[in-house]
N, C-alpha and C. Protein backbone atom coordinates (compact mmCIF):
# COMPACT_ATOMS: atom_id res chain seq x y z
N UNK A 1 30.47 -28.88 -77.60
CA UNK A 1 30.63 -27.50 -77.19
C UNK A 1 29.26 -26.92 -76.87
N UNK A 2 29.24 -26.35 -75.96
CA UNK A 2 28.28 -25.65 -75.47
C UNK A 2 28.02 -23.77 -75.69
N UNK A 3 26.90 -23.18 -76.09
CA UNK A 3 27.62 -21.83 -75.86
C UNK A 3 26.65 -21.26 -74.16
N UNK A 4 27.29 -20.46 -73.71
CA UNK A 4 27.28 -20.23 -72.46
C UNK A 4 27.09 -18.25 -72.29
N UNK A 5 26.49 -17.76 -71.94
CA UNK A 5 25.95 -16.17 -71.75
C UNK A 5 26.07 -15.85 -70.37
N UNK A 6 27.45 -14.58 -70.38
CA UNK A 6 27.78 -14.67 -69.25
C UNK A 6 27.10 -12.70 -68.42
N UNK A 7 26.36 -12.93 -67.62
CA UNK A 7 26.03 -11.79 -67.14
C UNK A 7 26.79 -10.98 -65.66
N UNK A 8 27.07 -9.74 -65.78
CA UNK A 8 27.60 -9.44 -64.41
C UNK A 8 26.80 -8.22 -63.96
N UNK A 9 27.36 -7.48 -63.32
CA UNK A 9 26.65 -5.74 -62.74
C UNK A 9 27.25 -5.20 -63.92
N UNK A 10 28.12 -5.28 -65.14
CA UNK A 10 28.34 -4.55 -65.72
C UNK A 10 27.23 -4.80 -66.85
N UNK A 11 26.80 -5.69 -67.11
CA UNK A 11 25.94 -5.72 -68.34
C UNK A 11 26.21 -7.29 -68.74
N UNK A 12 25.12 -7.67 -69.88
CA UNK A 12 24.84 -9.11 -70.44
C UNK A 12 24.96 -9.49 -71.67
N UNK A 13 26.22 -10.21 -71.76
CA UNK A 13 26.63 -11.30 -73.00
C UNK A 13 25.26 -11.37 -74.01
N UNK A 14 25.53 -10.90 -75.57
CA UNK A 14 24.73 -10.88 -76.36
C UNK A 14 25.19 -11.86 -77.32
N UNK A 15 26.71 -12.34 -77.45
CA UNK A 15 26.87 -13.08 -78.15
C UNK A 15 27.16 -14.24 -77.82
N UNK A 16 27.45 -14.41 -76.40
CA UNK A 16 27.82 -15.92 -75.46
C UNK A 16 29.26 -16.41 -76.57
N UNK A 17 29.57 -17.16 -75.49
CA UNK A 17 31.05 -18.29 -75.47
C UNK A 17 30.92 -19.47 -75.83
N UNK A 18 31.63 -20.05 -76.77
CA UNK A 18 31.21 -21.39 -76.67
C UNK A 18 32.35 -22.26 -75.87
N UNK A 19 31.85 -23.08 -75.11
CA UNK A 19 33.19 -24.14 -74.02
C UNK A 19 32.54 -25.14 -74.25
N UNK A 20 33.73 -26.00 -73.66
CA UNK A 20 33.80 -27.38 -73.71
C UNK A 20 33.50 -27.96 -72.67
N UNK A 21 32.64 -27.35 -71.59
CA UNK A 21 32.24 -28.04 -70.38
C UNK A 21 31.90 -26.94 -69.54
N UNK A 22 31.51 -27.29 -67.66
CA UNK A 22 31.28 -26.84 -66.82
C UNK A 22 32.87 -26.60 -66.19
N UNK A 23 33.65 -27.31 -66.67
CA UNK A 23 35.01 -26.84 -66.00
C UNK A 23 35.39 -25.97 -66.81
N UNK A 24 35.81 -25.93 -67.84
CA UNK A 24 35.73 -24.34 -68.72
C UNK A 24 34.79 -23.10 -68.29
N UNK A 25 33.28 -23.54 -68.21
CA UNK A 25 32.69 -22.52 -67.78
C UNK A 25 33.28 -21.76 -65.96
N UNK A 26 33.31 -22.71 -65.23
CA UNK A 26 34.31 -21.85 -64.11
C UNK A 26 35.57 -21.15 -64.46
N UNK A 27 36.08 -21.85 -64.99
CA UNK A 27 37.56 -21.65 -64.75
C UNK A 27 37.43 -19.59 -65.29
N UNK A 28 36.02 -19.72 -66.89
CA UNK A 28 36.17 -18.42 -67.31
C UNK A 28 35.39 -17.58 -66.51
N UNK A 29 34.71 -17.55 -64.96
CA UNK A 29 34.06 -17.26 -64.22
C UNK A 29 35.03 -16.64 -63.50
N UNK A 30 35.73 -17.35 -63.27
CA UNK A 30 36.96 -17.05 -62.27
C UNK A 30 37.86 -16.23 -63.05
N UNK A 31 37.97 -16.07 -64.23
CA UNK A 31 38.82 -15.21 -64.53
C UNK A 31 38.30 -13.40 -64.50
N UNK A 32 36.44 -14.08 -65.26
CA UNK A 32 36.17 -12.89 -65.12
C UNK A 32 36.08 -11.92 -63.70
N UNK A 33 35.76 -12.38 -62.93
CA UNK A 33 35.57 -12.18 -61.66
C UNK A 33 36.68 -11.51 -60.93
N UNK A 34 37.89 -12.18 -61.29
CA UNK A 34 39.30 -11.48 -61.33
C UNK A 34 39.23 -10.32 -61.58
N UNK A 35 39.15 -10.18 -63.16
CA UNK A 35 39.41 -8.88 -64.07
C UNK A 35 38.49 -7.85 -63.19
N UNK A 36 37.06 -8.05 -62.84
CA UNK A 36 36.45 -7.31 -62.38
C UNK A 36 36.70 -6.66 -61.18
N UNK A 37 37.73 -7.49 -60.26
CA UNK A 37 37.75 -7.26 -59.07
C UNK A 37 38.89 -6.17 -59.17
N UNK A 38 40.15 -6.30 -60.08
CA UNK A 38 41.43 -5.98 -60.07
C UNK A 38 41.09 -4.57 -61.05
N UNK A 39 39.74 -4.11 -61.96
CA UNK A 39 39.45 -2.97 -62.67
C UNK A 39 38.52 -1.87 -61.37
N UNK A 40 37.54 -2.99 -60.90
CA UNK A 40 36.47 -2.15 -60.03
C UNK A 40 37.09 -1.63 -58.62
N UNK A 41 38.10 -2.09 -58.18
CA UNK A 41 38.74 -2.57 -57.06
C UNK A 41 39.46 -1.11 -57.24
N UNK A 42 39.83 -1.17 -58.06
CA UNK A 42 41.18 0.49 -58.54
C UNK A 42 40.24 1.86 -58.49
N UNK A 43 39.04 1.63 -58.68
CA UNK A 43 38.22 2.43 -59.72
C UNK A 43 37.64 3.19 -58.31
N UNK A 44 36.52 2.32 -58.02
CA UNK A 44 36.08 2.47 -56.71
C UNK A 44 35.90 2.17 -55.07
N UNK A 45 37.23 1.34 -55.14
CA UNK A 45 37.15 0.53 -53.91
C UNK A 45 36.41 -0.90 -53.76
N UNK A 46 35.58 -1.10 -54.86
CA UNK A 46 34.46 -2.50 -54.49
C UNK A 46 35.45 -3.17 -54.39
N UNK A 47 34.15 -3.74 -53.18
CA UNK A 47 34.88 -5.55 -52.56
C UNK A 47 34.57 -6.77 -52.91
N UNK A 48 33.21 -6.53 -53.81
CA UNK A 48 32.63 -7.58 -53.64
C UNK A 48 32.10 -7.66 -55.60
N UNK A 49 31.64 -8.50 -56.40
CA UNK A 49 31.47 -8.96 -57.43
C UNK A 49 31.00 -10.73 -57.58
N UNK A 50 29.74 -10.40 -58.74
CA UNK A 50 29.24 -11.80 -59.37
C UNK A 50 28.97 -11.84 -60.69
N UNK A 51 28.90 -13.27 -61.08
CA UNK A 51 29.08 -13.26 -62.77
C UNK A 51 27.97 -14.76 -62.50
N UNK A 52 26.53 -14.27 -63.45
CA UNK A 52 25.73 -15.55 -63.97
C UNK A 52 26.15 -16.12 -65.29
N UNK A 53 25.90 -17.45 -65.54
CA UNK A 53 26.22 -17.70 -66.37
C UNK A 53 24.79 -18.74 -66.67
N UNK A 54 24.32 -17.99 -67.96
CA UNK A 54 23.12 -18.23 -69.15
C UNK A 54 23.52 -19.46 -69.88
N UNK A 55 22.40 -20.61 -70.38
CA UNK A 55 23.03 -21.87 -71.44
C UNK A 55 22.42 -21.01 -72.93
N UNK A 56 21.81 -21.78 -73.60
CA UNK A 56 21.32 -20.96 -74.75
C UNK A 56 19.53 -20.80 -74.51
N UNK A 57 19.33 -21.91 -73.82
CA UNK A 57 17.96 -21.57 -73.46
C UNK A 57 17.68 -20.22 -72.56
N UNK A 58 18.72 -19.75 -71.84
CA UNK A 58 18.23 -18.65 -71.30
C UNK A 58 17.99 -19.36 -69.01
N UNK A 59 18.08 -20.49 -69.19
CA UNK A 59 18.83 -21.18 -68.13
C UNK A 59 19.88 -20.97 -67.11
N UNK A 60 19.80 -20.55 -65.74
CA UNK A 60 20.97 -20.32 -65.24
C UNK A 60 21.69 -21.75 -64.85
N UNK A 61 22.73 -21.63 -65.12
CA UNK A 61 23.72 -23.03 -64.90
C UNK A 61 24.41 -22.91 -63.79
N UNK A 62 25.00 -21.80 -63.50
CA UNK A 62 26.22 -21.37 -62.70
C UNK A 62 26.23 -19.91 -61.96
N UNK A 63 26.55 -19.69 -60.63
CA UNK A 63 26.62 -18.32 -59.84
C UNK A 63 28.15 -18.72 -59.98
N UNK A 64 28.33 -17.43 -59.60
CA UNK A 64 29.98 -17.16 -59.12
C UNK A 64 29.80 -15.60 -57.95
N UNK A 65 30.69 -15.67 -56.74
CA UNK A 65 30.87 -14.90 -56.26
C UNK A 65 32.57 -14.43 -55.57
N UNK A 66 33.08 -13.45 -55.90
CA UNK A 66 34.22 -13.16 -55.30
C UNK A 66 34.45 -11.81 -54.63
N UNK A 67 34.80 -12.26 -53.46
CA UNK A 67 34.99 -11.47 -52.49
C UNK A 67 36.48 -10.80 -51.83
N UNK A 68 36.81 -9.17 -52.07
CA UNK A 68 38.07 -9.06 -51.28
C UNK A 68 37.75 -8.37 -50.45
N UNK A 69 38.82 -8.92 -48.98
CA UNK A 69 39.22 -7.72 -47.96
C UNK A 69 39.62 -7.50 -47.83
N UNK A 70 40.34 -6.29 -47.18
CA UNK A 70 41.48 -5.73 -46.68
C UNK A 70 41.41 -4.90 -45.29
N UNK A 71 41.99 -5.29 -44.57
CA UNK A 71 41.95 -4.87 -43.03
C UNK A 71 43.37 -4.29 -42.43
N UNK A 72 43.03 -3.18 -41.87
CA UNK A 72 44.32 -2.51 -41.56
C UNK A 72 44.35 -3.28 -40.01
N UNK A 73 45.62 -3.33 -39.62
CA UNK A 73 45.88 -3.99 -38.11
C UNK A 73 46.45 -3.08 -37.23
């Protein structure tokens, strides 16, 4: 197990996660990224959101970026 410190625009993991890999670490990238999109998305319209993800050294391991659009036709 690894622990993993996950940072976004909202602020930075003080106590980190511990997972069982780099596929755990996405998969909870992707969730967060979700949550963010489906809270910020309501809130203020944002389209766009990223989540770093810290090892314990203080190391970046992982970007994540998710992007929505919506286009009227």
């Amino acid at each position: 197990m690894s622990r993993y410190f996950i940072s976004t625009t909202n602020g930075h993991e003080v106590e980190g996660v511990e997972l069982s890999g780099r596929g755990a670490l996405r998969a909870l990238l992707g969730r967060t990224l979700t949550a963010i999109l489906h809270d910020e998305c309501a809130i203020d319209g944002s389209k766009e959101c990223s989540a770093r993800a810290y090892d314990e050294d203080g190391k970046l391991v992982m970007r994540a970026r998710a992007t929505i659009d919506i286009t009227d036709q």
